[in-house]
Structures are given as structure tokens and as C-alpha cells.
Protein backbone atom coordinates (compact mmCIF):
# COMPACT_ATOMS: atom_id res chain seq x y z
CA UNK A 1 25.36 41.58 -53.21
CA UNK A 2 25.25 43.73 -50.54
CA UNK A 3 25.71 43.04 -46.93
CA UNK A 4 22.62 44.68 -46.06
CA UNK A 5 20.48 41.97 -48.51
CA UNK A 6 22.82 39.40 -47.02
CA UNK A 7 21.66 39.95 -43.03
CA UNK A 8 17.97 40.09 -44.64
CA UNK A 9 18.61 36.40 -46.24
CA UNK A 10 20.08 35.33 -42.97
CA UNK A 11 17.42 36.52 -40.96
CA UNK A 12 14.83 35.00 -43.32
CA UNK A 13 16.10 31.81 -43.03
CA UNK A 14 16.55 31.66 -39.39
CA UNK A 15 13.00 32.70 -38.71
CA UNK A 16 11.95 29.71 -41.62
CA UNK A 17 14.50 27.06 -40.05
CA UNK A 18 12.20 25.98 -37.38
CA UNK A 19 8.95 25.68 -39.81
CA UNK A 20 10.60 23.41 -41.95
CA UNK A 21 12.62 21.33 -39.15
CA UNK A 22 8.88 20.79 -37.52
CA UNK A 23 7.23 19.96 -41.42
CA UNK A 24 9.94 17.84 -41.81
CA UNK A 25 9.52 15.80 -38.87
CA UNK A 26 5.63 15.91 -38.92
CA UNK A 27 6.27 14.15 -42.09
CA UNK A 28 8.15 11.51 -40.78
CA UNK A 29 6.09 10.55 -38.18
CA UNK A 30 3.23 10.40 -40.40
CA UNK A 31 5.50 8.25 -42.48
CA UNK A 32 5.93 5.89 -39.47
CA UNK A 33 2.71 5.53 -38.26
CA UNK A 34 2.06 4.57 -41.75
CA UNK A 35 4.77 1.70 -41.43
CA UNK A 36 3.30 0.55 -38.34
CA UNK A 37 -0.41 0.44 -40.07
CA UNK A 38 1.02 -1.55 -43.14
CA UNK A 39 2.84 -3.94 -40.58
CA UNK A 40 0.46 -4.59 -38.91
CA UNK A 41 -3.15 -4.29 -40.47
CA UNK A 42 -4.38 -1.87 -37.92
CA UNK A 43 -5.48 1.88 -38.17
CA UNK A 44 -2.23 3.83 -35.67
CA UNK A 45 -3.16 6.44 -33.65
CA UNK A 46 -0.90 8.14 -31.67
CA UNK A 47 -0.90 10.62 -27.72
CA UNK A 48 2.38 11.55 -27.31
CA UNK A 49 3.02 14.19 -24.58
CA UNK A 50 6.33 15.58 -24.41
CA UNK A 51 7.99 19.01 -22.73
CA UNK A 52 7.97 21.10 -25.90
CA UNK A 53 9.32 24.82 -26.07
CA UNK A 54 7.74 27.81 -27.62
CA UNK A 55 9.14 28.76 -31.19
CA UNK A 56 10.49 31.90 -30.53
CA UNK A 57 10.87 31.85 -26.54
CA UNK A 58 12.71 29.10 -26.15
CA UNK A 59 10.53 28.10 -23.08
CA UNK A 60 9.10 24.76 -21.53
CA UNK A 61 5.45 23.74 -22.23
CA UNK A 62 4.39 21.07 -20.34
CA UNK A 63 1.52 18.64 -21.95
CA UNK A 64 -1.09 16.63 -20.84
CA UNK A 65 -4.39 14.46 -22.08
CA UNK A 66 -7.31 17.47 -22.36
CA UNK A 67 -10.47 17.45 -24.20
CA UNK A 68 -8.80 18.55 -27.62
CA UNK A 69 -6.72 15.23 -27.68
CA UNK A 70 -10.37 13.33 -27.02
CA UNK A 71 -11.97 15.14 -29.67
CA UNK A 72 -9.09 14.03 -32.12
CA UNK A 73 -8.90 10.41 -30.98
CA UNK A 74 -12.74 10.04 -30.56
CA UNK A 75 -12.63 11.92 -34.64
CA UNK A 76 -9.81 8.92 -35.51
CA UNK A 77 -12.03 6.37 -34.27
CA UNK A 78 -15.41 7.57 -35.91
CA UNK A 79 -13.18 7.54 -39.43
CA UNK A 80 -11.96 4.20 -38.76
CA UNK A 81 -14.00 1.45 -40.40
CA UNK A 82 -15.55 -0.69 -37.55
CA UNK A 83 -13.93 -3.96 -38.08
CA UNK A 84 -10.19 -2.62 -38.21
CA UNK A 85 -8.22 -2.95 -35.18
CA UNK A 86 -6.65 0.32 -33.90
CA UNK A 87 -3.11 0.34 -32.21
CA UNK A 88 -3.05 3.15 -30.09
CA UNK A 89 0.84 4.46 -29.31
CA UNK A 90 0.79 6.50 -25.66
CA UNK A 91 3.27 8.32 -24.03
CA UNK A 92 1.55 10.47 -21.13
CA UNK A 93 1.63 11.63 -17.65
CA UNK A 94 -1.87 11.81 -17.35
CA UNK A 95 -4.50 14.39 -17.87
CA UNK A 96 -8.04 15.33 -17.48
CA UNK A 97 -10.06 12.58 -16.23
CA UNK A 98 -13.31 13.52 -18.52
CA UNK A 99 -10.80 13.59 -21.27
CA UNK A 100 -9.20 9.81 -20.66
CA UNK A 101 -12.88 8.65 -19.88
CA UNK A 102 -14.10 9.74 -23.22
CA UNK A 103 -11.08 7.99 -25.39
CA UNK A 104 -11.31 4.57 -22.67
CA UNK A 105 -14.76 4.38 -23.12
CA UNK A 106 -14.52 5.02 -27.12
CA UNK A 107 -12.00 2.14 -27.48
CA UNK A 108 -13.95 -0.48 -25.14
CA UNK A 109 -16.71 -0.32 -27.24
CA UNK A 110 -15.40 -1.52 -30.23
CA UNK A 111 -16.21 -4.40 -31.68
CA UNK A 112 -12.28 -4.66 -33.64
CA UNK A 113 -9.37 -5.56 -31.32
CA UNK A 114 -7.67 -2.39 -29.66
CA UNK A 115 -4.09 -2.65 -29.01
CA UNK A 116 -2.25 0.06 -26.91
CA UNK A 117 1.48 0.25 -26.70
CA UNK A 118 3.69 2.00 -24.10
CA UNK A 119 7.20 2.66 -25.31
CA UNK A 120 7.97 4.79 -21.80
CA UNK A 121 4.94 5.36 -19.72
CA UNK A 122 1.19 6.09 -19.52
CA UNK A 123 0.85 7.93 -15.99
CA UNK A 124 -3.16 8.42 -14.56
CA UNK A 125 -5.16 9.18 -17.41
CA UNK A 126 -3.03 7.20 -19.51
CA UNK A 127 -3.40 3.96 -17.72
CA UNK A 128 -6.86 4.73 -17.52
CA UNK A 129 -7.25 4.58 -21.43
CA UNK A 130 -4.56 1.49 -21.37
CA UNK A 131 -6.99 -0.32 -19.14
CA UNK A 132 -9.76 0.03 -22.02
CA UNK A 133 -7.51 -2.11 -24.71
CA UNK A 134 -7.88 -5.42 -25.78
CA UNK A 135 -4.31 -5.85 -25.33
CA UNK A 136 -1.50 -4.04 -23.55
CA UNK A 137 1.77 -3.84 -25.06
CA UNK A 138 4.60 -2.49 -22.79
CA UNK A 139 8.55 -2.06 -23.33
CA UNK A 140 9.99 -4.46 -20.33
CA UNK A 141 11.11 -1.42 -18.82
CA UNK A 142 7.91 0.68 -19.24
CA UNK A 143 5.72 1.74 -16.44
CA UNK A 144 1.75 2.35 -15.92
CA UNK A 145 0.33 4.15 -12.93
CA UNK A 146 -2.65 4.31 -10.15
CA UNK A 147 -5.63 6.05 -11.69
CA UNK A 148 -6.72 7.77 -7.97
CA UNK A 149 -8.58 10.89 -8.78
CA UNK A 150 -6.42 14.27 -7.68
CA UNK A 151 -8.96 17.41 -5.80
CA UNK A 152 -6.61 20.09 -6.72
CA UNK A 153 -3.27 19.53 -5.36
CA UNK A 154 -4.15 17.01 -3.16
CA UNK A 155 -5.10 13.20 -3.41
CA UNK A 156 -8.70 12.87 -3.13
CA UNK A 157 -8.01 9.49 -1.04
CA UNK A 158 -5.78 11.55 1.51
CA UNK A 159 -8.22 14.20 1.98
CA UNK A 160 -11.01 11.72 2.76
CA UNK A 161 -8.49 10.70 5.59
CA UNK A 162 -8.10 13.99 7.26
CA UNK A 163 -11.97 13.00 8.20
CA UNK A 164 -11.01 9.65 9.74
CA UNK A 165 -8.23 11.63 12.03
CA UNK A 166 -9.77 14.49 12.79
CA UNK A 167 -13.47 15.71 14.68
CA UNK A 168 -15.50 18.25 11.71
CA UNK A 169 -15.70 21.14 14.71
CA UNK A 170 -11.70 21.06 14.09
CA UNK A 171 -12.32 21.26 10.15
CA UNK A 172 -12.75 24.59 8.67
CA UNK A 173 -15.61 24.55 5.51
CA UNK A 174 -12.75 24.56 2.90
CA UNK A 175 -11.67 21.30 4.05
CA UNK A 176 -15.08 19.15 4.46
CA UNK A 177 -16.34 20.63 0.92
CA UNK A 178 -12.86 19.08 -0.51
CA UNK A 179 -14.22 15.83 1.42
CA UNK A 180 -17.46 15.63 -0.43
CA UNK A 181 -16.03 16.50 -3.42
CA UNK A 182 -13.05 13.89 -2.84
CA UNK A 183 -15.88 11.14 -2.13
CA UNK A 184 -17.54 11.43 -4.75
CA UNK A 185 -14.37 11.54 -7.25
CA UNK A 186 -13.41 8.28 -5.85
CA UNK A 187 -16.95 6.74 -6.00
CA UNK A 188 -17.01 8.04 -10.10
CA UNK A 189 -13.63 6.75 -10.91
CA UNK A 190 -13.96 3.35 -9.12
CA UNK A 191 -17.35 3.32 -11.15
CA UNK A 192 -16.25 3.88 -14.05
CA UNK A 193 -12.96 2.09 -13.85
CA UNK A 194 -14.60 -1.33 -12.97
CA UNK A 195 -17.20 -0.79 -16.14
CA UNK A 196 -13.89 -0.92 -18.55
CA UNK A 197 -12.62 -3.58 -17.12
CA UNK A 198 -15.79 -6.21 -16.94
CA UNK A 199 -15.69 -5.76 -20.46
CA UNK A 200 -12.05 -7.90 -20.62
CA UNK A 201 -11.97 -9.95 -17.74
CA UNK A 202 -14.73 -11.10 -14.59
CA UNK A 203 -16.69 -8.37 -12.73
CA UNK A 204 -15.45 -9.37 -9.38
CA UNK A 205 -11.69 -9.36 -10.88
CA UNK A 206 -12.71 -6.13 -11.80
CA UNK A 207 -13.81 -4.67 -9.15
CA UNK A 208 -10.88 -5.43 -7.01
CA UNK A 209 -8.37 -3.76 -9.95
CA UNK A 210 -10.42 -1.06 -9.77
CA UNK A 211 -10.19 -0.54 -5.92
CA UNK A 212 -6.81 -1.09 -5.94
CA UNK A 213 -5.75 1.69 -9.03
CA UNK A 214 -8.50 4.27 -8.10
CA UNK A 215 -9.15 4.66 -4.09
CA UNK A 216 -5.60 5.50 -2.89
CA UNK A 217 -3.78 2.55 -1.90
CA UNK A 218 -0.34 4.28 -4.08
CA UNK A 219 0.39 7.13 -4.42
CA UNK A 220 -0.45 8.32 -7.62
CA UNK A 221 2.94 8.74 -9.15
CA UNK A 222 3.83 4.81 -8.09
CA UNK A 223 5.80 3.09 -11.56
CA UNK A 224 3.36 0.12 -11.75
CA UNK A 225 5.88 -2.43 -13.62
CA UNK A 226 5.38 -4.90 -16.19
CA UNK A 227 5.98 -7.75 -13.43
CA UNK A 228 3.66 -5.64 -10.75
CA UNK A 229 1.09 -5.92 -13.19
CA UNK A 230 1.27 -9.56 -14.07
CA UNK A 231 1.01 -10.05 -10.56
CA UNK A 232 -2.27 -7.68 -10.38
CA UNK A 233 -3.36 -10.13 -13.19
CA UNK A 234 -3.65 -7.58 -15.72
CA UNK A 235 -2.04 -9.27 -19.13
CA UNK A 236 0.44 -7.29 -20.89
CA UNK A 237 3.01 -7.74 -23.42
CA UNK A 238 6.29 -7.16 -24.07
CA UNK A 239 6.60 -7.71 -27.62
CA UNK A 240 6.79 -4.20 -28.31
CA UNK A 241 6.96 -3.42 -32.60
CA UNK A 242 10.16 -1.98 -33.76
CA UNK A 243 8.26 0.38 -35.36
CA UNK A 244 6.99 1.63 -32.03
CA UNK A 245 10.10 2.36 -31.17
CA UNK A 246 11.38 4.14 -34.45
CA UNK A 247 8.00 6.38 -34.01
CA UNK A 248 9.27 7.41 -30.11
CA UNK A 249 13.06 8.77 -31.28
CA UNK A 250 10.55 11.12 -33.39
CA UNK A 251 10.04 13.26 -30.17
CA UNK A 252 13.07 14.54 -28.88
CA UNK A 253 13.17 16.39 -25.55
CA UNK A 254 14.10 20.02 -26.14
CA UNK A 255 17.78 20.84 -27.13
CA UNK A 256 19.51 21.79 -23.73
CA UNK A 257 22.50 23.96 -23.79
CA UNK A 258 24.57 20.77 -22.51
CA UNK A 259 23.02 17.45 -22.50
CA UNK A 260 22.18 15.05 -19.39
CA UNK A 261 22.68 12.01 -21.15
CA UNK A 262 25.36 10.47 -23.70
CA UNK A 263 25.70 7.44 -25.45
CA UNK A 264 26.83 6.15 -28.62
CA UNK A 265 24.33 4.96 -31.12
CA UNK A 266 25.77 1.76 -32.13
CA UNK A 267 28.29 -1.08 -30.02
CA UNK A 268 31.99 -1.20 -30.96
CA UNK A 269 31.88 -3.42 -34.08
CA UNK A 270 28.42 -2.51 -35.60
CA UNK A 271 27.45 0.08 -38.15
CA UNK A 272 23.70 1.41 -38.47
């Protein structure tokens, strides 16, 4: 064989590799979710956002909940039969707020149980479709967040209080059209918020979550903890699935050049 056909072969292979590394483990996450349905009797659906890289590039792409991850999940739901409950795996830092309304609002209005489980976290939007379950499930260490609506860069609750510290003749029009815009954001969310929650638990105990996560009183990246939100009286579970967890080591971080963290997989004396 000639060199010449061998560099081709090479070169063929290379630009295959990462088609058939990502059908490979496509397949096995399909094959998990599956493990988790038969488990557990439930339909799995899974929002995963992770920091993925381009094929070819090699650069970071940064993820979050838009309206093609509703329109899948609201699809999942539609082909799920009514009475089956649906355990719903996210891992999120948020997203569109029309997008997390539309997949909240899908799950609280079925009649079936709706589980959600949150191996890591479930930032903004994500809480807000946590909030929407039947049931929260949440690794001890995992985290939720506030659900405060976000004007551009800045937190619609902090803009509102640019009005309480300053006159409007020392405002330009930029920054009292941001106001409006903020007060109504808050007004929607804390609307909409307290609607998903009087379907699980008292509207007055609802109403008070709901000014608490969505007008501002965090900031919105605050880690709300599994004992922070026993204490907000919002139930959640720790009895997270191992299957859950299997699913999760699915979606590895991009390969850096030298890796942050290092462990070995097993304890001195065990064998996987």
C-alpha cells in the first residue's frame, strides 16, 4: 500500500472519529434513560445543558433553555400517554423565561405525577420548571436558584431601585424605559410563578415563595440548598436514582489540554 492511500485512510478516520464517539454515546444515553423508565414506570425526559465545543473548532458553546428545548419537551409530553408519570432529569443554568414557562406550565397540568431530578443544578429557568413538579428530587449537594427576571444585563429588581434613589429629571429615557419594562417583568414572573405553585401547596404559601424567588430579594445566581429550601417549605428529596446519576457521567465537560480535577474512580480496596 502506498503511503499516499495510507495518509488518505488516516485522514478519513480522523474526520469519522468524532461521528461515531458522539453516535456512540447518544446511544448510551438513550440506553439509560431507558433504564431509568423500566425502573421506575415513568416516561424520562431529559435538559441537560453543558459547555460543548464545535466539531472541528475546538471552541466553547455555551447552552441554555430556548424555545427549541420547549418545543421538544412540550412534543415528549403530547406523546406521553396521560396517566404515566414523567421524570424529568435537569441540569441548567437557566434560559429564556417564555421557554421555562411553556415546559412549567406543560408539566403542572398533568393529571400523572411529575417528578424532576437535579443531579447538579437547575439555575433560573430551571428552578422555574422544578417548581412545576409534583416532586423534587435533589442530590444533597445540589443547588436550585431565584427565578428574578434579568432586563438585559441587569436585574430587573435593581433597576426598579435606581427609581427609589434617584429623582426621574436625573434619569436619562434609557433608564426609566428599563424601569417600566423591569416592572412589569417582575409583576409577570411573580404572576405566573405563584399560579404553579397553588397548584401543589396553599395560595397564600404561594404567594410568599413566589415573592421571595422572583422580586429580587437574592441575587440571581444565589445556590438555594437542599436545607434552604426545606426551610422555604418547599419539599424536596434526596433520594436521588442511581440511574440519575449513571445518565449525568454521560456528559463530560470538554477534554482540556490538562485537567482541573483528579480523582480515582474507586477507594483503595474496591474494584468497579
Amino acid at each position: 500500500m502506498q503511503i499516499s492511500s495510507v495518509l488518505w485512510i488516516f485522514f478519513i478516520v480522523m474526520m469519522l472519529q468524532p461521528v461515531i464517539s458522539r453516535r456512540m454515546l447518544e446511544y448510551a444515553r438513550a440506553q439509560a434513560l431507558r433504564n431509568l423508565e423500566r425502573s421506575r414506570g415513568t416516561r424520562a425526559i431529559a435538559l441537560v445543558h453543558r459547555q460543548e465545543t464545535m466539531n472541528l473548532l475546538g471552541f466553547p458553546i455555551l447552552r441554555y433553555i430556548n424555545v427549541e428545548d420547549s418545543e421538544e419537551i412540550l412534543r415528549a409530553i403530547k406523546l406521553t400517554d396521560p396517566g404515566t408519570p414523567i421524570d424529568l432529569i435537569i441540569h441548567s443554568p437557566g434560559g429564556l423565561v417564555l421557554a421555562s414557562l411553556q415546559i412549567a406550565h406543560a408539566l403542572a397540568n398533568r393529571k400523572a405525577p411529575v417528578t424532576v431530578f437535579v443531579p447538579h443544578f437547575a439555575m433560573s429557568g430551571g428552578t422555574l420548571i422544578a417548581l412545576s413538579a409534583s416532586q423534587i428530587v435533589m442530590d444533597e449537594n445540589a443547588v436550585l436558584g431565584p427565578v428574578d427576571p434579568q432586563i438585559g444585563e441587569y436585574p430587573a429588581a435593581s433597576i426598579l431601585r435606581v427609581l427609589e434613589r434617584k429623582s426621574h429629571d436625573e434619569m436619562d429615557d434609557r433608564t426609566l424605559i428599563l424601569a417600566d419594562v423591569a416592572e412589569k417583568a417582575i409583576r409577570q414572573l411573580f404572576l405566573g410563578v405563584t399560579g404553579l405553585l397553588s397548584k401543589r401547596m396553599p395560595e397564600e404559601n404561594a404567594k410568599r415563595l413566589a415573592e421571595l424567588l422572583a422580586t429580587g430579594h437574592f441575587t440571581h445566581d444565589y445556590p438555594l440548598t437542599v436545607e434552604e429550601l426545606r426551610q422555604l417549605e418547599i419539599p424536596v428529596s434526596t433520594e436521588m436514582p442511581e440511574e440519575v446519576t449513571l445518565f449525568m457521567r454521560l456528559f463530560p465537560q470538554p477534554k482540556q489540554l490538562s485537567p482541573s480535577v483528579s480523582y480515582l474512580p474507586t477507594l483503595p480496596g474496591r474494584h468497579a
